[in-house]
PDB file of N, CA and C in Angstrom:
ATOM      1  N   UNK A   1    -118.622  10.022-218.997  1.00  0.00           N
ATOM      2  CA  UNK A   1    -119.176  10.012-217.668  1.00  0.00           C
ATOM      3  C   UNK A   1    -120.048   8.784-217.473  1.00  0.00           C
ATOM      4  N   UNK A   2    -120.773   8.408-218.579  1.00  0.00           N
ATOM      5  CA  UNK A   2    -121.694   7.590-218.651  1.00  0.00           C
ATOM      6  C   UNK A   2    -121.136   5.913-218.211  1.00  0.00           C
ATOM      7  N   UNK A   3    -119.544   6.048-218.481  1.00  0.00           N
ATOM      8  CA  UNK A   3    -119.146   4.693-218.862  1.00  0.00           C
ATOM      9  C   UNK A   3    -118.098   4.707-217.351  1.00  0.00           C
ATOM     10  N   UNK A   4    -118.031   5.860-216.603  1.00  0.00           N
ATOM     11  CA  UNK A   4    -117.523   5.609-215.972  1.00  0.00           C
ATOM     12  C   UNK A   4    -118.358   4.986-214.588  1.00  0.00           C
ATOM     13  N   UNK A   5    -119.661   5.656-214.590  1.00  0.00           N
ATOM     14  CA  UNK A   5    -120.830   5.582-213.892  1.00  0.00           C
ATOM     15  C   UNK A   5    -120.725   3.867-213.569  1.00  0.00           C
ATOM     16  N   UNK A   6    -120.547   3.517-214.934  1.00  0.00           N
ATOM     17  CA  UNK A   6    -121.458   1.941-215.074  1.00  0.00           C
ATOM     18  C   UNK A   6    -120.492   1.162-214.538  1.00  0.00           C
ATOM     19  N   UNK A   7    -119.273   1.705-215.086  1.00  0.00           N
ATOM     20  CA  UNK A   7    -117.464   0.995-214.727  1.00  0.00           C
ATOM     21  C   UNK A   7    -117.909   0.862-212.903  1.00  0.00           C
ATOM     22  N   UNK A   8    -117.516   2.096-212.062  1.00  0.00           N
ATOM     23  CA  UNK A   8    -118.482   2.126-210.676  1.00  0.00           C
ATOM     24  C   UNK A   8    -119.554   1.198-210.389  1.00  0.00           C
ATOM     25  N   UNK A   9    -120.590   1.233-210.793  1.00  0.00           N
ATOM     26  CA  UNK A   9    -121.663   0.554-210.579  1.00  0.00           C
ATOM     27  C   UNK A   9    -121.141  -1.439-210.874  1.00  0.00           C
ATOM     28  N   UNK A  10    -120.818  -1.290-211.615  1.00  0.00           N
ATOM     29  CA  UNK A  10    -119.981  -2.761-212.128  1.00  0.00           C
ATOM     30  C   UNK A  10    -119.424  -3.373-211.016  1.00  0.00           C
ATOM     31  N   UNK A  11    -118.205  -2.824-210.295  1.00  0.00           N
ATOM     32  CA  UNK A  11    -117.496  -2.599-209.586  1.00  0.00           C
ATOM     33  C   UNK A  11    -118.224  -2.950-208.388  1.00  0.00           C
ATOM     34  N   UNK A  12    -119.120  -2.034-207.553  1.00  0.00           N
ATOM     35  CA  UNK A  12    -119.800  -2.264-206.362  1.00  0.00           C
ATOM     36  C   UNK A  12    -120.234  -3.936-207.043  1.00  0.00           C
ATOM     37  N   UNK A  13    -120.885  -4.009-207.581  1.00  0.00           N
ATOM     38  CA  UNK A  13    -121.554  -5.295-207.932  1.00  0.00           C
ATOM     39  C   UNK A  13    -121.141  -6.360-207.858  1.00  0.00           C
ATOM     40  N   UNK A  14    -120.034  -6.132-207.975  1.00  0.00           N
ATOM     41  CA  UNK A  14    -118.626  -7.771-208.007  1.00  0.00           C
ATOM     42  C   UNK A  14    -118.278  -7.423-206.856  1.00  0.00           C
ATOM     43  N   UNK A  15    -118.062  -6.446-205.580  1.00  0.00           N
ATOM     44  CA  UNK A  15    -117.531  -6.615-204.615  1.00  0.00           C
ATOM     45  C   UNK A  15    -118.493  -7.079-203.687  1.00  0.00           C
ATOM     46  N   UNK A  16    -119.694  -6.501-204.111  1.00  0.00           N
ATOM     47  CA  UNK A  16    -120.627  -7.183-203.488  1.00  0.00           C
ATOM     48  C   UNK A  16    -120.849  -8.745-203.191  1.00  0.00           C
ATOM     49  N   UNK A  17    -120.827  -8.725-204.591  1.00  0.00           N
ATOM     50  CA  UNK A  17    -121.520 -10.919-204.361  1.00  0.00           C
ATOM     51  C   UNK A  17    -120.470 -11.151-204.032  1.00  0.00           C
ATOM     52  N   UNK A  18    -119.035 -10.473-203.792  1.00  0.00           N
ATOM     53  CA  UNK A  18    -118.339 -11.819-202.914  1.00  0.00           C
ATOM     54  C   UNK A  18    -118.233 -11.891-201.558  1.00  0.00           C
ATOM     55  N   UNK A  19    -118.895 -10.639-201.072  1.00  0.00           N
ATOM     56  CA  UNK A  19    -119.242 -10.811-199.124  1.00  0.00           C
ATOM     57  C   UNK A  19    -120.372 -12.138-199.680  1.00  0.00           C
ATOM     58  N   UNK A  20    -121.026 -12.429-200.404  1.00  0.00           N
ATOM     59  CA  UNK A  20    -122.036 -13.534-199.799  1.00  0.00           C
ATOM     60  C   UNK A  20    -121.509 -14.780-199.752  1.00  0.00           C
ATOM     61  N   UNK A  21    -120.242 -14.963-200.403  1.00  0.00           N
ATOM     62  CA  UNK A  21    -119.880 -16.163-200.359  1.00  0.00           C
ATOM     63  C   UNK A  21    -119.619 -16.898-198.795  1.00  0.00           C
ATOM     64  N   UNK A  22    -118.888 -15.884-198.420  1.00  0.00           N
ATOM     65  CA  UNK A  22    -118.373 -15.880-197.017  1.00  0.00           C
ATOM     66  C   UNK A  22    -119.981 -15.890-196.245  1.00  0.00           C
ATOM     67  N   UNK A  23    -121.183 -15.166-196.248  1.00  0.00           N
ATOM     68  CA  UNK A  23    -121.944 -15.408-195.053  1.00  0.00           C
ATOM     69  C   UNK A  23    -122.451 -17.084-195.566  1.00  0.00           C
ATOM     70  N   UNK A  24    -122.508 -17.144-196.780  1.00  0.00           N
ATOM     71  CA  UNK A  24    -122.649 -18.425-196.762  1.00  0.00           C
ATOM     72  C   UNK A  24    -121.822 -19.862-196.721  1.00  0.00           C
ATOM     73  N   UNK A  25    -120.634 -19.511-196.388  1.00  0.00           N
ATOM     74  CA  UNK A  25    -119.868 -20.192-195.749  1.00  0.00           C
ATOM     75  C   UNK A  25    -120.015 -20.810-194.124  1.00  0.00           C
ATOM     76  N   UNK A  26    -120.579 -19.145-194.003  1.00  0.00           N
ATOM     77  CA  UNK A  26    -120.381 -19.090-192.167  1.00  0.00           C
ATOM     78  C   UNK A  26    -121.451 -19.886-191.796  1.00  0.00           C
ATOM     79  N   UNK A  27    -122.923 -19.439-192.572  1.00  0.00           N
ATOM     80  CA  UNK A  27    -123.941 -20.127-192.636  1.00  0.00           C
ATOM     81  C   UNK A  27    -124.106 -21.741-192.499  1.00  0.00           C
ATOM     82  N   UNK A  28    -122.929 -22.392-193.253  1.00  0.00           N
ATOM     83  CA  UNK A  28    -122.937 -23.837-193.547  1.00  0.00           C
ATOM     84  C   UNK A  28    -122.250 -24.462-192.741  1.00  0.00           C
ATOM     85  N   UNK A  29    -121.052 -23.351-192.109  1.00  0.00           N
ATOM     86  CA  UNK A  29    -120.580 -24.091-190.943  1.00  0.00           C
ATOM     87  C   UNK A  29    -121.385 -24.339-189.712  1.00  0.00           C
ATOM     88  N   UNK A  30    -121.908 -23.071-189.320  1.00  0.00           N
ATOM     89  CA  UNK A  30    -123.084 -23.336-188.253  1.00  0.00           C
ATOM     90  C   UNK A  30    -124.073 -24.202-188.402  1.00  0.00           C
ATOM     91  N   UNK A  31    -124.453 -24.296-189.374  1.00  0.00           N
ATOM     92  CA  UNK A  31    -125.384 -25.134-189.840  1.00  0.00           C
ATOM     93  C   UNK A  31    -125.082 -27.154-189.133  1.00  0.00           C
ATOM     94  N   UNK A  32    -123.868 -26.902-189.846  1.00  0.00           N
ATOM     95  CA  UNK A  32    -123.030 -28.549-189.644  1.00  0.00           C
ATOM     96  C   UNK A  32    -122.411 -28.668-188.278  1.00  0.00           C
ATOM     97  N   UNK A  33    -122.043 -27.271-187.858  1.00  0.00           N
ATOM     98  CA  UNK A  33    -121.745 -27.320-186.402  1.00  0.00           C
ATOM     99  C   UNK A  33    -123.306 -28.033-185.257  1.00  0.00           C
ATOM    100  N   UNK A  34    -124.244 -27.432-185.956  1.00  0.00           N
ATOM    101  CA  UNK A  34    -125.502 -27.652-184.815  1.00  0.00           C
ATOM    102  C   UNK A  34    -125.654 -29.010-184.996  1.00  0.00           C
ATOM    103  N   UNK A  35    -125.715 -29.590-186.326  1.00  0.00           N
ATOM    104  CA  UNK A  35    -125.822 -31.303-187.309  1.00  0.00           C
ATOM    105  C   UNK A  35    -124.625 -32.394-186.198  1.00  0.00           C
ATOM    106  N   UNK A  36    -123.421 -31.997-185.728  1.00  0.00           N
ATOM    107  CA  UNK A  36    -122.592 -32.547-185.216  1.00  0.00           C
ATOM    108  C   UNK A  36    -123.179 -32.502-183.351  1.00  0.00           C
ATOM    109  N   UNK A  37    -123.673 -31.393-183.402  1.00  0.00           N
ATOM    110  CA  UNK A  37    -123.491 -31.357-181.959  1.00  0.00           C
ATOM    111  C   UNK A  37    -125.239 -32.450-181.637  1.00  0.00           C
ATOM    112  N   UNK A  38    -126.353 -32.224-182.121  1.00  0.00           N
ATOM    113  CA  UNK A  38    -127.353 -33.388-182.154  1.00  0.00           C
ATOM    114  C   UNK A  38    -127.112 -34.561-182.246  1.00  0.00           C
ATOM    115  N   UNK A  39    -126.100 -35.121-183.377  1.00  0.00           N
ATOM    116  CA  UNK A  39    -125.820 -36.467-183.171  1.00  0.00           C
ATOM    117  C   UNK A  39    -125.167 -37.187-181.994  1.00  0.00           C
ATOM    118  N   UNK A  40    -123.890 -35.996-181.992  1.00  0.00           N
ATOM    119  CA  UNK A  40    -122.882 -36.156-180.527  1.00  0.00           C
ATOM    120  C   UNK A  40    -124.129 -36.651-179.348  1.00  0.00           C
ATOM    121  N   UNK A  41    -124.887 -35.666-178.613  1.00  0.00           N
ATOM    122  CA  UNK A  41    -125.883 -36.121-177.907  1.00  0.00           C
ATOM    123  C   UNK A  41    -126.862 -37.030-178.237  1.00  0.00           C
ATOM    124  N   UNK A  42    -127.213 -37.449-179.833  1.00  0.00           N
ATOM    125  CA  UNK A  42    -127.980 -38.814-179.935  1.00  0.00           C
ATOM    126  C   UNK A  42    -126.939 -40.036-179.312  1.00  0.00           C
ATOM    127  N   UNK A  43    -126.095 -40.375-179.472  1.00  0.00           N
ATOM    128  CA  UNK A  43    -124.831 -41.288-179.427  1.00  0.00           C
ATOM    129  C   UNK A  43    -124.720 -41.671-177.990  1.00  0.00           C
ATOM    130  N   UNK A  44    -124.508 -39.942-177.620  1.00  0.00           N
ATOM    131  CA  UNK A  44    -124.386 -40.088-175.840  1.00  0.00           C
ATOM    132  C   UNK A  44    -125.413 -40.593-175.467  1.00  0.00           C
ATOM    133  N   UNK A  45    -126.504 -40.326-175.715  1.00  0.00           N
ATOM    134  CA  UNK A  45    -127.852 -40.821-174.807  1.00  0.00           C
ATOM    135  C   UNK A  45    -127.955 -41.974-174.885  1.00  0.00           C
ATOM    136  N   UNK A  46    -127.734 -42.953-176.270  1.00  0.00           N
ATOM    137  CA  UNK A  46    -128.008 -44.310-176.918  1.00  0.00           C
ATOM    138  C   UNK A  46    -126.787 -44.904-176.255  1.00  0.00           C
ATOM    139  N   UNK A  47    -125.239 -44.262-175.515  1.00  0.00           N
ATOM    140  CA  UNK A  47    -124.558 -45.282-174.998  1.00  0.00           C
ATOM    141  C   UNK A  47    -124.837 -45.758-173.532  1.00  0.00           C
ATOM    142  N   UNK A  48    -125.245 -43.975-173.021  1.00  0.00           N
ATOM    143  CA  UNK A  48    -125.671 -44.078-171.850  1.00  0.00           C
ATOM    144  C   UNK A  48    -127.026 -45.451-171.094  1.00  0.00           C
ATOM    145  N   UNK A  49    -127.614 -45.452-172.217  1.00  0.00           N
ATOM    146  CA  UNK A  49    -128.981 -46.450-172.202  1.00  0.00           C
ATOM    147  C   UNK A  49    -128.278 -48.176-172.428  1.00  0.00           C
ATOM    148  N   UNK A  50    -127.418 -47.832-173.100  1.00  0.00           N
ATOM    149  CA  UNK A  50    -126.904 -49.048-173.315  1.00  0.00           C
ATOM    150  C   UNK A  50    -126.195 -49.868-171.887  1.00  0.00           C
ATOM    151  N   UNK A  51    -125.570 -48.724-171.266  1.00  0.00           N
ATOM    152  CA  UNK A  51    -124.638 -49.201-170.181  1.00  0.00           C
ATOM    153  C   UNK A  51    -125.389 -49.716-169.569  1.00  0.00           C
ATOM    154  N   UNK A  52    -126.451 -48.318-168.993  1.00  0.00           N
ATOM    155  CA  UNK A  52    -127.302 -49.074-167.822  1.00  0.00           C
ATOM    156  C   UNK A  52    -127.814 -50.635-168.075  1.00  0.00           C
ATOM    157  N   UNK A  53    -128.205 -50.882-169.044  1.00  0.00           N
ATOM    158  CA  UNK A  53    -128.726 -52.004-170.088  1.00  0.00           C
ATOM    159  C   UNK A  53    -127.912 -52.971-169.509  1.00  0.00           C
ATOM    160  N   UNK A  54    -126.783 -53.168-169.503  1.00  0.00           N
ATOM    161  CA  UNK A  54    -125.246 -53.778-169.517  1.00  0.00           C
ATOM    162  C   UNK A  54    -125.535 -54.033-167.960  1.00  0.00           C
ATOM    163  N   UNK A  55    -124.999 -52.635-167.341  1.00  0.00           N
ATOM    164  CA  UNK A  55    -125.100 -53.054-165.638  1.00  0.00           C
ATOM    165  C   UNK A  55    -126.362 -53.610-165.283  1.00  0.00           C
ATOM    166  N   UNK A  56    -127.214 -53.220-165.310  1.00  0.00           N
ATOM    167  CA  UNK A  56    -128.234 -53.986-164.977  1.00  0.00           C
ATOM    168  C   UNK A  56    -128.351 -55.606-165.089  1.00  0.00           C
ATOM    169  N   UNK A  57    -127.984 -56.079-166.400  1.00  0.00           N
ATOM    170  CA  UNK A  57    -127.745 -57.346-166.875  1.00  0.00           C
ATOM    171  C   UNK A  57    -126.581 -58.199-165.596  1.00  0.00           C
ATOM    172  N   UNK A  58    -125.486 -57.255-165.431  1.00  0.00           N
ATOM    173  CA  UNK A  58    -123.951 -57.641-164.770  1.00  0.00           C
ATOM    174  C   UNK A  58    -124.935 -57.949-163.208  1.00  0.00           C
ATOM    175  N   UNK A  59    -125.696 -56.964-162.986  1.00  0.00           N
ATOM    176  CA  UNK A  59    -125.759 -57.216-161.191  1.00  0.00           C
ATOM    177  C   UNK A  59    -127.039 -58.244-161.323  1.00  0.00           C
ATOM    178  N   UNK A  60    -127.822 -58.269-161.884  1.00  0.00           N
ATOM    179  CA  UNK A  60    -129.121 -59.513-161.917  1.00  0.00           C
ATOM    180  C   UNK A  60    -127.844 -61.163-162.277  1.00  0.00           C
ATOM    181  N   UNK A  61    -126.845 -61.053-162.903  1.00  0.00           N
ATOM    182  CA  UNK A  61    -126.054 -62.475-163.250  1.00  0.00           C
ATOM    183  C   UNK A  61    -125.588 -62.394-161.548  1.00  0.00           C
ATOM    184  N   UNK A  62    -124.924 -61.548-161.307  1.00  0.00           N
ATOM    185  CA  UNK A  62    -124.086 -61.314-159.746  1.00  0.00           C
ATOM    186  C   UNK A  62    -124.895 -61.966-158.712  1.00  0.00           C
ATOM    187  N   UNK A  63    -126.090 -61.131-158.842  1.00  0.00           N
ATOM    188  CA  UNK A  63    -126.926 -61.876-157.739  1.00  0.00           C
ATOM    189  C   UNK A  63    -127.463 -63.051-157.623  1.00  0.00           C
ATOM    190  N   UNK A  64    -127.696 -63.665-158.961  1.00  0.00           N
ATOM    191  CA  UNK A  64    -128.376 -64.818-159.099  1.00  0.00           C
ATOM    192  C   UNK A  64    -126.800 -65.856-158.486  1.00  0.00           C
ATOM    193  N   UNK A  65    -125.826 -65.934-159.129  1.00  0.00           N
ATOM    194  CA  UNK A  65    -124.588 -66.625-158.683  1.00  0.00           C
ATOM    195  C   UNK A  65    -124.613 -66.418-157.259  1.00  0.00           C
ATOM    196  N   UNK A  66    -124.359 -65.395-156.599  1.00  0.00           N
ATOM    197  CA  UNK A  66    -124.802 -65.338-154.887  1.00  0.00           C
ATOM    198  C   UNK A  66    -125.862 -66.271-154.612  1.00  0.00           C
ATOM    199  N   UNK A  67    -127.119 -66.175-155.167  1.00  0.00           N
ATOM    200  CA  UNK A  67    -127.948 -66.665-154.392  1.00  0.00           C
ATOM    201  C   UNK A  67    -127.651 -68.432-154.460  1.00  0.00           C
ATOM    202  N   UNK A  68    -127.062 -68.424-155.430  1.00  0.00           N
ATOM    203  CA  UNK A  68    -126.765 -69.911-155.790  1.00  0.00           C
ATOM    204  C   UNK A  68    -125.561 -70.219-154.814  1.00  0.00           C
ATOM    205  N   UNK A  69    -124.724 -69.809-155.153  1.00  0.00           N
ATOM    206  CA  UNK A  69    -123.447 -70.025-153.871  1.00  0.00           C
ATOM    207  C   UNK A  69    -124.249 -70.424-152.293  1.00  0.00           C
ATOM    208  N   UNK A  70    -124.884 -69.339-152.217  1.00  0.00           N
ATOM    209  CA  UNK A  70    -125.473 -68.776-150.767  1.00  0.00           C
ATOM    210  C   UNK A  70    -126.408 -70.783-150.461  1.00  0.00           C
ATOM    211  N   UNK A  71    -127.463 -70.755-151.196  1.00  0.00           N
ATOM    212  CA  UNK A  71    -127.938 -72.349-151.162  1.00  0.00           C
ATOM    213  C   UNK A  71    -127.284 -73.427-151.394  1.00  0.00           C
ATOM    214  N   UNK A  72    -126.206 -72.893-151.786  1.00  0.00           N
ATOM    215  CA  UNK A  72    -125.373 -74.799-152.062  1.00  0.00           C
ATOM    216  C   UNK A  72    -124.710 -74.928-150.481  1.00  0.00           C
ATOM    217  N   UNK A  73    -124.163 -73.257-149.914  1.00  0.00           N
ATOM    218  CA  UNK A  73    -123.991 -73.312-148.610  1.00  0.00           C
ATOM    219  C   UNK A  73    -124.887 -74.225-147.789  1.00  0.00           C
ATOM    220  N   UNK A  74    -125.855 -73.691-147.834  1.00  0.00           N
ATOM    221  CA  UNK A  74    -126.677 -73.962-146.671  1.00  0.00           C
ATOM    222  C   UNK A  74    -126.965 -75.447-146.923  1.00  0.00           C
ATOM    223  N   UNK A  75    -127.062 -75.930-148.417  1.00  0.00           N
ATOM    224  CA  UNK A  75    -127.413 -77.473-148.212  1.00  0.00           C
ATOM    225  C   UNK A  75    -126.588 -78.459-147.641  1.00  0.00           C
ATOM    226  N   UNK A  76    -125.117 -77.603-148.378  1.00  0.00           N
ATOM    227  CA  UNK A  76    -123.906 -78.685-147.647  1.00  0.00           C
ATOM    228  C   UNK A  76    -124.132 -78.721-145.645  1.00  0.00           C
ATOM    229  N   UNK A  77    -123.889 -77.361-145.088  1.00  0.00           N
ATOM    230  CA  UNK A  77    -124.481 -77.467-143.793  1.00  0.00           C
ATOM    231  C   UNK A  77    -125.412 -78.703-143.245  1.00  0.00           C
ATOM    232  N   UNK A  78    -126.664 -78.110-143.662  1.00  0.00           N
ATOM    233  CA  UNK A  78    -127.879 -78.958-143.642  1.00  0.00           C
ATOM    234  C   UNK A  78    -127.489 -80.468-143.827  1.00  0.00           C
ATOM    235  N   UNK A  79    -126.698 -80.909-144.818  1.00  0.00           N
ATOM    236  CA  UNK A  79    -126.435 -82.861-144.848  1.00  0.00           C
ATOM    237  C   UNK A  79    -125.370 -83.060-144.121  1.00  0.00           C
ATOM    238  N   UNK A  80    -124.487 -82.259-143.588  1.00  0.00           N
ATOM    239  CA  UNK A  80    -123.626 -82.742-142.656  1.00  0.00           C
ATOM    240  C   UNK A  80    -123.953 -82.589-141.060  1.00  0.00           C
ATOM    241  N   UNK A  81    -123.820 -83.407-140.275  1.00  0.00           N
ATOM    242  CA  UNK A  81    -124.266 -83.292-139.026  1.00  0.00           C
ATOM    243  C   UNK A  81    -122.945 -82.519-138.417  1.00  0.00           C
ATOM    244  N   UNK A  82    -123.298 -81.860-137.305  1.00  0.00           N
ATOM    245  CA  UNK A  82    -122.184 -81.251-136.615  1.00  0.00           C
ATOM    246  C   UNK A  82    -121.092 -82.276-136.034  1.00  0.00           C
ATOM    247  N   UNK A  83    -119.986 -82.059-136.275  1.00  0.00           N
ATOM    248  CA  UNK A  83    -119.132 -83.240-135.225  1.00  0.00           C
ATOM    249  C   UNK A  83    -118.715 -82.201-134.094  1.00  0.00           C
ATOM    250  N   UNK A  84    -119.239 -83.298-132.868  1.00  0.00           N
ATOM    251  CA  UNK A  84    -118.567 -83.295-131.376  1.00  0.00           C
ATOM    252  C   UNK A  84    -117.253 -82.661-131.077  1.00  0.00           C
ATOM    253  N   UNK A  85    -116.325 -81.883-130.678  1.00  0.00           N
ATOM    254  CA  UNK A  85    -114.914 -81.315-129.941  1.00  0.00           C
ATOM    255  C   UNK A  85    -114.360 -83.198-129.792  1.00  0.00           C
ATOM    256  N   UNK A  86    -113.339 -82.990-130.203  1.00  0.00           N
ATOM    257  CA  UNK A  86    -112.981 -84.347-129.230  1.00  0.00           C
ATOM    258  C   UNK A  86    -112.520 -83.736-127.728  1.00  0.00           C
ATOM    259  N   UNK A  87    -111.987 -84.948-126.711  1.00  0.00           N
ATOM    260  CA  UNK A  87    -111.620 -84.169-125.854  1.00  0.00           C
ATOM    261  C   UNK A  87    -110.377 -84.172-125.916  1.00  0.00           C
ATOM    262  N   UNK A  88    -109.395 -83.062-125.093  1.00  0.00           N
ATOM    263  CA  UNK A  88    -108.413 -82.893-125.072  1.00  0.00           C
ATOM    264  C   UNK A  88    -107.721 -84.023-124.678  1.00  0.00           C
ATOM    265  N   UNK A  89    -106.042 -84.226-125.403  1.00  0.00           N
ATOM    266  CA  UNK A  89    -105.272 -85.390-124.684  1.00  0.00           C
ATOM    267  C   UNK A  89    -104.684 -84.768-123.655  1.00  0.00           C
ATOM    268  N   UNK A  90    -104.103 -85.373-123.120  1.00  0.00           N
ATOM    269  CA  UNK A  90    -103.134 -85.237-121.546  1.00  0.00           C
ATOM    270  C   UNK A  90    -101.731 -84.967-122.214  1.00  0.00           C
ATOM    271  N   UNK A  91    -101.535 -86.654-122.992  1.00  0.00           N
ATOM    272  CA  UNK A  91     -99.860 -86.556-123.537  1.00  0.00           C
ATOM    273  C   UNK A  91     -99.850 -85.594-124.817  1.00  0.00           C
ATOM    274  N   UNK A  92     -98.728 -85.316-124.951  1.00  0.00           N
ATOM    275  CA  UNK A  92     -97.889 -84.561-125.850  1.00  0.00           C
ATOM    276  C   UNK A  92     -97.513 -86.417-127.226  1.00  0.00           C
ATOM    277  N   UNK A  93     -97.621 -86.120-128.648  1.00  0.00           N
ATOM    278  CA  UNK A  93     -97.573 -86.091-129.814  1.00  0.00           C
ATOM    279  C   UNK A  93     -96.010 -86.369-129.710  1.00  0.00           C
ATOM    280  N   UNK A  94     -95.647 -87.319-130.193  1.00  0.00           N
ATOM    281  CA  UNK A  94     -94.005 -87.731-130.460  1.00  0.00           C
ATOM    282  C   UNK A  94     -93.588 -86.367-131.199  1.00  0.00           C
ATOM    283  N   UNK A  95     -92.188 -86.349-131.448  1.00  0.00           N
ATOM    284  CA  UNK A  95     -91.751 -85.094-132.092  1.00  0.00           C
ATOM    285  C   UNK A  95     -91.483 -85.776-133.610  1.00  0.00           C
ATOM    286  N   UNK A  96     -91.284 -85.366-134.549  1.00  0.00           N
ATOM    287  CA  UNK A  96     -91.285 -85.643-135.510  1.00  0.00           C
ATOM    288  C   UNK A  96     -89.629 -85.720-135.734  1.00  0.00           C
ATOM    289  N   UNK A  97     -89.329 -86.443-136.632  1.00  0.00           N
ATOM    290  CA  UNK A  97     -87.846 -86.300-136.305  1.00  0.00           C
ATOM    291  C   UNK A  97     -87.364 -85.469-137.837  1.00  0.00           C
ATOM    292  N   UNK A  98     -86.069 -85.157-137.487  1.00  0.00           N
ATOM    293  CA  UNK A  98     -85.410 -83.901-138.372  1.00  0.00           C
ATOM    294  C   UNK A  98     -85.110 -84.494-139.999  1.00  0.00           C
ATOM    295  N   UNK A  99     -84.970 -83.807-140.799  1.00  0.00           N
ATOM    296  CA  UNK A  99     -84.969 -84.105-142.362  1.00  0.00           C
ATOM    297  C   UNK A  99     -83.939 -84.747-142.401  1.00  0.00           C
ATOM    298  N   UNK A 100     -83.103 -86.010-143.163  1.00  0.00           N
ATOM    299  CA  UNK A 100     -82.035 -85.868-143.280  1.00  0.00           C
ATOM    300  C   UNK A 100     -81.271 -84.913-144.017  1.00  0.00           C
ATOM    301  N   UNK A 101     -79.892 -84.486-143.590  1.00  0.00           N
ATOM    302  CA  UNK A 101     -79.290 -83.097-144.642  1.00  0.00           C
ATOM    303  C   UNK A 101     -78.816 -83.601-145.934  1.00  0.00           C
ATOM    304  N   UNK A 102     -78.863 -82.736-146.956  1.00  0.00           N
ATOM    305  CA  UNK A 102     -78.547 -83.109-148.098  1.00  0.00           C
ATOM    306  C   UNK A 102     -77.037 -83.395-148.492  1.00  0.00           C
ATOM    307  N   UNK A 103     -77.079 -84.373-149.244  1.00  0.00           N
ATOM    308  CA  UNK A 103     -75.505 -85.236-149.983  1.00  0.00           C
ATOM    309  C   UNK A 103     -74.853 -83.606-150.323  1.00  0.00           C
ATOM    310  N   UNK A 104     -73.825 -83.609-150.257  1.00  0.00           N
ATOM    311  CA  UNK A 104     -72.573 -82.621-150.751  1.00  0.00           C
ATOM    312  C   UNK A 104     -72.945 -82.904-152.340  1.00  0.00           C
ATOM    313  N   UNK A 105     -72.502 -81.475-152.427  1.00  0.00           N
ATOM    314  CA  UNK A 105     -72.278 -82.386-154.031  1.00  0.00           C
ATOM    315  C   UNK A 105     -71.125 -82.616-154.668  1.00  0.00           C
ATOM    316  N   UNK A 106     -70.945 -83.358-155.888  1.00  0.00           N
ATOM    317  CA  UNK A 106     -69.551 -84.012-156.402  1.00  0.00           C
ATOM    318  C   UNK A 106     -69.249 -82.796-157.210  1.00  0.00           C
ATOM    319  N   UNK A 107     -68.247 -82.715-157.126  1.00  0.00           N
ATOM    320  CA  UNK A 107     -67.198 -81.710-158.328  1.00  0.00           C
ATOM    321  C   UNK A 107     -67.639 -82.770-159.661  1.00  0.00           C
ATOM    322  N   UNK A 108     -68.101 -81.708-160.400  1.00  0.00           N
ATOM    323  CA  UNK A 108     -67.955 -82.198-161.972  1.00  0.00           C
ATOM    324  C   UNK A 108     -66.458 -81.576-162.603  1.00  0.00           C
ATOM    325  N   UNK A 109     -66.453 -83.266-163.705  1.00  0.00           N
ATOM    326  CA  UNK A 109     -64.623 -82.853-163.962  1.00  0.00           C
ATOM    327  C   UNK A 109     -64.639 -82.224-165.457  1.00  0.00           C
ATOM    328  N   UNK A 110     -63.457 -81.720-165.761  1.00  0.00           N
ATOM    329  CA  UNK A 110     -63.515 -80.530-166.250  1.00  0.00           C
ATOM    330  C   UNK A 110     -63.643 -80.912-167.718  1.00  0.00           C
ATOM    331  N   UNK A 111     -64.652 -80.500-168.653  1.00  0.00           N
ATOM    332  CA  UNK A 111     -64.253 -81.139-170.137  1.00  0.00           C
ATOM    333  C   UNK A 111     -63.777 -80.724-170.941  1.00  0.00           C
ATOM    334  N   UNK A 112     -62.484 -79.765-170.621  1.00  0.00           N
ATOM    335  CA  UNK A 112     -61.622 -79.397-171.468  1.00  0.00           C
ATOM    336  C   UNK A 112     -60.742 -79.160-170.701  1.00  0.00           C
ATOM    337  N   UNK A 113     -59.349 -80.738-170.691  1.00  0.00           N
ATOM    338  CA  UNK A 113     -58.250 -80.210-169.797  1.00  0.00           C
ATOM    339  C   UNK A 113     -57.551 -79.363-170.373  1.00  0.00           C
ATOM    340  N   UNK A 114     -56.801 -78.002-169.598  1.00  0.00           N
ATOM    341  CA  UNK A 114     -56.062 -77.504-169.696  1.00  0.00           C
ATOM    342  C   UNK A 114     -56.893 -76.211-169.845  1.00  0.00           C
ATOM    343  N   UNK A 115     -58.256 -76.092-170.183  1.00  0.00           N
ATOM    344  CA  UNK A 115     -58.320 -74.352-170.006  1.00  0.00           C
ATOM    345  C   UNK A 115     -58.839 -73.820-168.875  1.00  0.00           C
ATOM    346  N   UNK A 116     -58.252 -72.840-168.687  1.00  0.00           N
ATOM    347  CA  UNK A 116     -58.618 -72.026-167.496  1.00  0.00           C
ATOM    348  C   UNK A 116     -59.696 -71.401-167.169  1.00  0.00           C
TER     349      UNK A 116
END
């Protein structure tokens, strides 16, 4: 009886420690699951910062090139004086006369007499 007791008791004991393997499995996945999902959002935040970083940079170059375009405008304006309309002519502009039409072209002769 004694040995069967212990045989039993033995028994629970080994079936036991192997549920812990498994909570500590589950344990380590959650664990690495939460480890993945913090970085994921470090990454996001650090690209997000980056972009703006980026655009910001893109529209301060944009504008500065505008403003530069925009003043080279106005200087060219500014050194050229306005020219006057001429006035209208009365006569009509000769007509231009027509292209001559193009040469025909020559038959090239054949460099292999006899094939078809």
């Amino acid at each position: 009886m004694k040995k069967t007791f212990l045989f039993l008791a033995g028994s629970a004991i080994m079936f036991a420690s192997c549920g812990g393997n498994e909570k500590a499995a589950e344990n380590a996945a959650a664990t690495q699951a939460k480890v993945d999902s913090a970085a994921n959002a470090a990454s996001a935040a650090k690209e997000a910062a980056m972009k703006a970083e980026n655009d910001a940079k893109i529209a301060a170059a944009a504008k500065a090139q505008a403003d530069s375009m925009e003043a080279a405008k106005a200087a060219a304006e500014k050194a050229e004086p306005k020219k006057a309309t001429p006035a209208h002519h009365t006569t009509k502009p000769a007509a231009a006369a027509p292209a001559p039409a193009p040469a025909a072209p020559t038959p090239k002769p054949n460099p292999r007499p006899g094939a078809h």
